[in-house]
C-alpha atoms as a PDB file:
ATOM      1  CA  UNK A   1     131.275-130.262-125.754  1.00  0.00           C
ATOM      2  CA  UNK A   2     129.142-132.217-122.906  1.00  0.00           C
ATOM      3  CA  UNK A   3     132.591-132.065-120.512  1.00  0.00           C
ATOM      4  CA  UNK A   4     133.213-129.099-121.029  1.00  0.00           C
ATOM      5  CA  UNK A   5     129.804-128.043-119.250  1.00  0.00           C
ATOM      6  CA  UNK A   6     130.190-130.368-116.365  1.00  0.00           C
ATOM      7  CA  UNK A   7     133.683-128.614-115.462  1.00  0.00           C
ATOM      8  CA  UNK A   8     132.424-125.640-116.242  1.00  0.00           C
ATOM      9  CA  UNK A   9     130.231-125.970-113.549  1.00  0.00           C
ATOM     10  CA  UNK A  10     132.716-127.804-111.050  1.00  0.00           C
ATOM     11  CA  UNK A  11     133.598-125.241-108.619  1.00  0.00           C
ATOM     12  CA  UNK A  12     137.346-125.762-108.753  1.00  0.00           C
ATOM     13  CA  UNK A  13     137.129-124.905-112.820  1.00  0.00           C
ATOM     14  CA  UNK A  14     134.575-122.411-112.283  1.00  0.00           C
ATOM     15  CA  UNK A  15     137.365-119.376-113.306  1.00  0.00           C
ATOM     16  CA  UNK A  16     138.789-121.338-116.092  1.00  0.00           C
ATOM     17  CA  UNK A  17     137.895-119.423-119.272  1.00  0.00           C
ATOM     18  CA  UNK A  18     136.524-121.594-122.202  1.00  0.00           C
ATOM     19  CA  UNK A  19     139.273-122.434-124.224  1.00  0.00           C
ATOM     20  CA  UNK A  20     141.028-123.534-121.005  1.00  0.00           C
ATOM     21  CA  UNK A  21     137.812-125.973-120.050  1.00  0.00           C
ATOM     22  CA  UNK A  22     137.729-127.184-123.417  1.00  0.00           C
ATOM     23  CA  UNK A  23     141.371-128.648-123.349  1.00  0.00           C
ATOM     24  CA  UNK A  24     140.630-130.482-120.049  1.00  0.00           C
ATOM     25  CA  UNK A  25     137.330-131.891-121.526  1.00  0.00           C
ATOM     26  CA  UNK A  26     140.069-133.870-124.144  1.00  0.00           C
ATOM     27  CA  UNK A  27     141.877-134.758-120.541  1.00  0.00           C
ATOM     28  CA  UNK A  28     138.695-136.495-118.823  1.00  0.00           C
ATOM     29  CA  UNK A  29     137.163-140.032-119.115  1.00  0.00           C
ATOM     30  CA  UNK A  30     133.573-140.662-118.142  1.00  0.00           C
ATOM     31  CA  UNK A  31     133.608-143.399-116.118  1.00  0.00           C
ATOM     32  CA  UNK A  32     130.514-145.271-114.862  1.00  0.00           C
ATOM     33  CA  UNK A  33     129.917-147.055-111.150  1.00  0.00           C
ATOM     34  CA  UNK A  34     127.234-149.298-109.869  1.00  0.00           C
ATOM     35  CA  UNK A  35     125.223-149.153-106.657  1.00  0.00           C
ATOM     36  CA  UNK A  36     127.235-149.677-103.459  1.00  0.00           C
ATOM     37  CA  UNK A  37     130.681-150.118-106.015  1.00  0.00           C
ATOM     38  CA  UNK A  38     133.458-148.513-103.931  1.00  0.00           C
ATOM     39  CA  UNK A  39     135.197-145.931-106.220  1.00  0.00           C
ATOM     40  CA  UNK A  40     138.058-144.319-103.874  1.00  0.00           C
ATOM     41  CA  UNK A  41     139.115-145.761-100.786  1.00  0.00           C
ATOM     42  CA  UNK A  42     140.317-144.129 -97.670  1.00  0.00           C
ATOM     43  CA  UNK A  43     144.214-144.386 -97.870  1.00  0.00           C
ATOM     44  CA  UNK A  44     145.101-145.461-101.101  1.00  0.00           C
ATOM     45  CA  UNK A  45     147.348-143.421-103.109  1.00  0.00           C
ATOM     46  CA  UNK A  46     145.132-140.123-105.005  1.00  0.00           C
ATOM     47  CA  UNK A  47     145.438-140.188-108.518  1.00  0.00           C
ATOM     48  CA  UNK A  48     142.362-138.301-110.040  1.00  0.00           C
ATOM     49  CA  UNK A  49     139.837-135.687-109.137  1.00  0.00           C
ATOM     50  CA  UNK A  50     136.201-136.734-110.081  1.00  0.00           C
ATOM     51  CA  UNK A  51     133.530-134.694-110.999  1.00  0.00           C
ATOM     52  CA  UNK A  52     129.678-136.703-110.560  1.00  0.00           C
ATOM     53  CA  UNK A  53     128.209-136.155-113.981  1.00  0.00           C
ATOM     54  CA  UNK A  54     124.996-138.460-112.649  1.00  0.00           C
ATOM     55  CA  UNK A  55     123.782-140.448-109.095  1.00  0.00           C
ATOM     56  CA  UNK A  56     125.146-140.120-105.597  1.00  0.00           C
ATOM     57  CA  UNK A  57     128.004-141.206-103.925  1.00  0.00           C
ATOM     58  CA  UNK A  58     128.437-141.073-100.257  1.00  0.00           C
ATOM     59  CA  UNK A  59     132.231-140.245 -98.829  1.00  0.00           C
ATOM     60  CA  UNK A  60     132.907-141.942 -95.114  1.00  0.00           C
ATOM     61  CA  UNK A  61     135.826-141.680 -92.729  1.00  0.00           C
ATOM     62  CA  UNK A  62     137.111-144.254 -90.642  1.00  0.00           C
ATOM     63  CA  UNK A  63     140.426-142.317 -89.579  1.00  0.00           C
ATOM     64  CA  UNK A  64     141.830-145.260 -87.169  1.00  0.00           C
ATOM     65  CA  UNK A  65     138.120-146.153 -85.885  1.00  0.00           C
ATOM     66  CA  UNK A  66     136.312-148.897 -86.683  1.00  0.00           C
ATOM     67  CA  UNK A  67     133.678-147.829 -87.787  1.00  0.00           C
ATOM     68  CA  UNK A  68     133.386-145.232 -90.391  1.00  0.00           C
ATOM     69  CA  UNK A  69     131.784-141.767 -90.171  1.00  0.00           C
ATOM     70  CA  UNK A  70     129.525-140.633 -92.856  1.00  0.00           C
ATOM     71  CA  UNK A  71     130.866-137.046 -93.677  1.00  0.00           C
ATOM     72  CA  UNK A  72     128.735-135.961 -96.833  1.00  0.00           C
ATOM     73  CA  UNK A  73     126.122-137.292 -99.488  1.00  0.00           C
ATOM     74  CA  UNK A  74     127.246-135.362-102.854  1.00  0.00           C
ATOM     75  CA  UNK A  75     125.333-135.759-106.423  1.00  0.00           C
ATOM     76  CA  UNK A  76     125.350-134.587-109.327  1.00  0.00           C
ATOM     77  CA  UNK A  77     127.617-131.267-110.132  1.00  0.00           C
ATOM     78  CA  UNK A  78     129.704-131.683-107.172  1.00  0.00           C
ATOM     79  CA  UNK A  79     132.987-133.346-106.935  1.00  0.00           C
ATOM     80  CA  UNK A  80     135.524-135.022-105.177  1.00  0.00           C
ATOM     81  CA  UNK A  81     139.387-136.096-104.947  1.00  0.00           C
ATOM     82  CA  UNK A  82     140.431-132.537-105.760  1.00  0.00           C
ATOM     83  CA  UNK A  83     143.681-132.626-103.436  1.00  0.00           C
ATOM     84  CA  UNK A  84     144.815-136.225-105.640  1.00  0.00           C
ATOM     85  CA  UNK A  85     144.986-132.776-108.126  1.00  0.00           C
ATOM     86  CA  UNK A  86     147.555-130.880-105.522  1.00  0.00           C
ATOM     87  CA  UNK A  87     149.554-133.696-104.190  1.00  0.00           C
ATOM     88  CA  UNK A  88     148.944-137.187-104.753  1.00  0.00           C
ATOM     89  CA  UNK A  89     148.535-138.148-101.261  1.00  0.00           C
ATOM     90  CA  UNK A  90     146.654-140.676 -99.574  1.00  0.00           C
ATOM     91  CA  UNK A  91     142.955-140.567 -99.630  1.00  0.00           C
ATOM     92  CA  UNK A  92     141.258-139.006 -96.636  1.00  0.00           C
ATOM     93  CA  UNK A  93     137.937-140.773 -97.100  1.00  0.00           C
ATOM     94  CA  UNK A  94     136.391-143.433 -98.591  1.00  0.00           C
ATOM     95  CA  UNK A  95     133.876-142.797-101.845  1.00  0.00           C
ATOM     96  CA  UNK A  96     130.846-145.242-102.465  1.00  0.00           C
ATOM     97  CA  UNK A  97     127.957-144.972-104.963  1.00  0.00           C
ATOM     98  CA  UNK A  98     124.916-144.892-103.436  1.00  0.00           C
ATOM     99  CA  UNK A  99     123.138-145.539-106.785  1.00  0.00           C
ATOM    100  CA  UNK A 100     124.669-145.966-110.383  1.00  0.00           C
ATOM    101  CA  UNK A 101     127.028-142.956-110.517  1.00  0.00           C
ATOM    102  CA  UNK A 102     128.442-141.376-113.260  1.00  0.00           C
ATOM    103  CA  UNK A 103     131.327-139.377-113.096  1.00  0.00           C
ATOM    104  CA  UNK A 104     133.844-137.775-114.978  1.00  0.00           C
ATOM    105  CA  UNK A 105     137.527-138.706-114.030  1.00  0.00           C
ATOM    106  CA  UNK A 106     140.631-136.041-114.578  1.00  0.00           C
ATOM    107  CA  UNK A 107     144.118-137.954-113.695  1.00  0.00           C
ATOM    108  CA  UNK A 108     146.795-135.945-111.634  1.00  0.00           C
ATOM    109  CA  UNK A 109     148.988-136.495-114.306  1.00  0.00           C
ATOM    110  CA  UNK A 110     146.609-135.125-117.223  1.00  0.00           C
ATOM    111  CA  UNK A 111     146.087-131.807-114.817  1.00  0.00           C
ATOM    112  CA  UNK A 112     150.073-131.369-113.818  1.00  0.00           C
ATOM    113  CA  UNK A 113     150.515-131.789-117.754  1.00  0.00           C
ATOM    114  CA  UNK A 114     147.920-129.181-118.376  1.00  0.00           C
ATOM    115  CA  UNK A 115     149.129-126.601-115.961  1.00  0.00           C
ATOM    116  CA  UNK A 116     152.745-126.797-117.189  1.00  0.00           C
ATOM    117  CA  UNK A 117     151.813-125.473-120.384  1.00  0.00           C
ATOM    118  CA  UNK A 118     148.621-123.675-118.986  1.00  0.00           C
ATOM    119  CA  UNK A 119     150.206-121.783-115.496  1.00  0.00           C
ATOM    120  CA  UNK A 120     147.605-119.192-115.770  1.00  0.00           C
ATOM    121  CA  UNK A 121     145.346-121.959-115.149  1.00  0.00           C
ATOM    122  CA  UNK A 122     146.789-122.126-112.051  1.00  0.00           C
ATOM    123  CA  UNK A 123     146.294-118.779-110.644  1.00  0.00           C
ATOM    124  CA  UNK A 124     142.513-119.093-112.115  1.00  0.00           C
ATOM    125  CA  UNK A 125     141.913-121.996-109.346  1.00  0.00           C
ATOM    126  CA  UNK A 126     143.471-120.159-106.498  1.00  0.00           C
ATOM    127  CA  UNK A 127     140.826-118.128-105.305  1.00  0.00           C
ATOM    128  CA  UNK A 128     138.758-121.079-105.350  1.00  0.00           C
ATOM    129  CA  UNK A 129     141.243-123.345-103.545  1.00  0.00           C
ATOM    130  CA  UNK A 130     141.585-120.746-100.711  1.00  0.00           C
ATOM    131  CA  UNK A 131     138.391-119.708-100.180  1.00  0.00           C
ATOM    132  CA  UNK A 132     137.517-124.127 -99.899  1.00  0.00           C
ATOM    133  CA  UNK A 133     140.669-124.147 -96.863  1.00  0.00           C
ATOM    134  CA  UNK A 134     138.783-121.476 -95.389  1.00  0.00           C
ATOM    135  CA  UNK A 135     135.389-123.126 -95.599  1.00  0.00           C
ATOM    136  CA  UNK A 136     137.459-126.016 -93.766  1.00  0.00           C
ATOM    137  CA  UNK A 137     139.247-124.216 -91.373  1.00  0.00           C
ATOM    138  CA  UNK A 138     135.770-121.990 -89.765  1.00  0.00           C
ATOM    139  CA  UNK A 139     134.389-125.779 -89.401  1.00  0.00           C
ATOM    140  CA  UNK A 140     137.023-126.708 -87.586  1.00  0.00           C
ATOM    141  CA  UNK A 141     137.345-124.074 -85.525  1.00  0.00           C
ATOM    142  CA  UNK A 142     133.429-124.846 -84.999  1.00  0.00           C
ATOM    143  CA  UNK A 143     133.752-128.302 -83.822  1.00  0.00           C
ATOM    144  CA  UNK A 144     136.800-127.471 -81.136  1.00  0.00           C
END
């Protein structure tokens, strides 16, 4: 299965065992974006975690200025929108494609749905989840 290789390889399902990636494969829509088409926006309510199957996007921050901050460039493999996953919040930072993107889309309410009848999944993506706070906390600490 084509998803099922793309969240394999998504570092947030890197743990999940194959059986577990296979029934979020079912769960995720490809969904396709054209150059400079805003795909998240800073703010708005999270409601899916997106994994970039093909292109770049770039993710600014305007965080009360007026003019935003680039913060990263990501392409293909890496992903975005993982805490819409945890808690539905707003969106920290805006996500535009930077050429036509390709990504593969996992709803919040797809994943809840799959960890309440999957909790080991769960503890799979805690390591992973803690070690990415961590990564955010030393730069932090760096900047200060």
């Amino acid at each position: 299965m084509p998803h099922e290789e793309a969240l394999r390889n998504a570092q947030l399902f890197s743990q999940l065992s194959s059986k577990d990636l296979n029934r979020l494969g079912r769960a995720v829509v490809e969904r396709n974006y054209k150059k400079g088409e805003t795909i998240v926006k800073e703010g708005e309510q999270a409601v899916a975690f997106f994994i970039i199957v093909q292109g770049k996007v770039d993710v600014t921050q305007a965080a009360g200025s007026k003019k935003a901050q680039t913060l990263n460039a990501l392409g293909p493999g890496q992903t975005f929108g993982e805490m819409a996953l945890l808690d539905g919040g707003p969106r920290a930072a805006t996500v535009k494609a930077l050429e036509d993107t390709t990504c593969l889309v996992l709803s919040r309410w797809d994943f809840v749905a799959e960890l309440q009848t999957s909790p080991h999944m769960a503890v799979a993506m805690l390591p992973v989840l803690s070690r990415r706070l961590r990564e955010v906390e030393a730069k932090l600490a760096a900047t200060h």
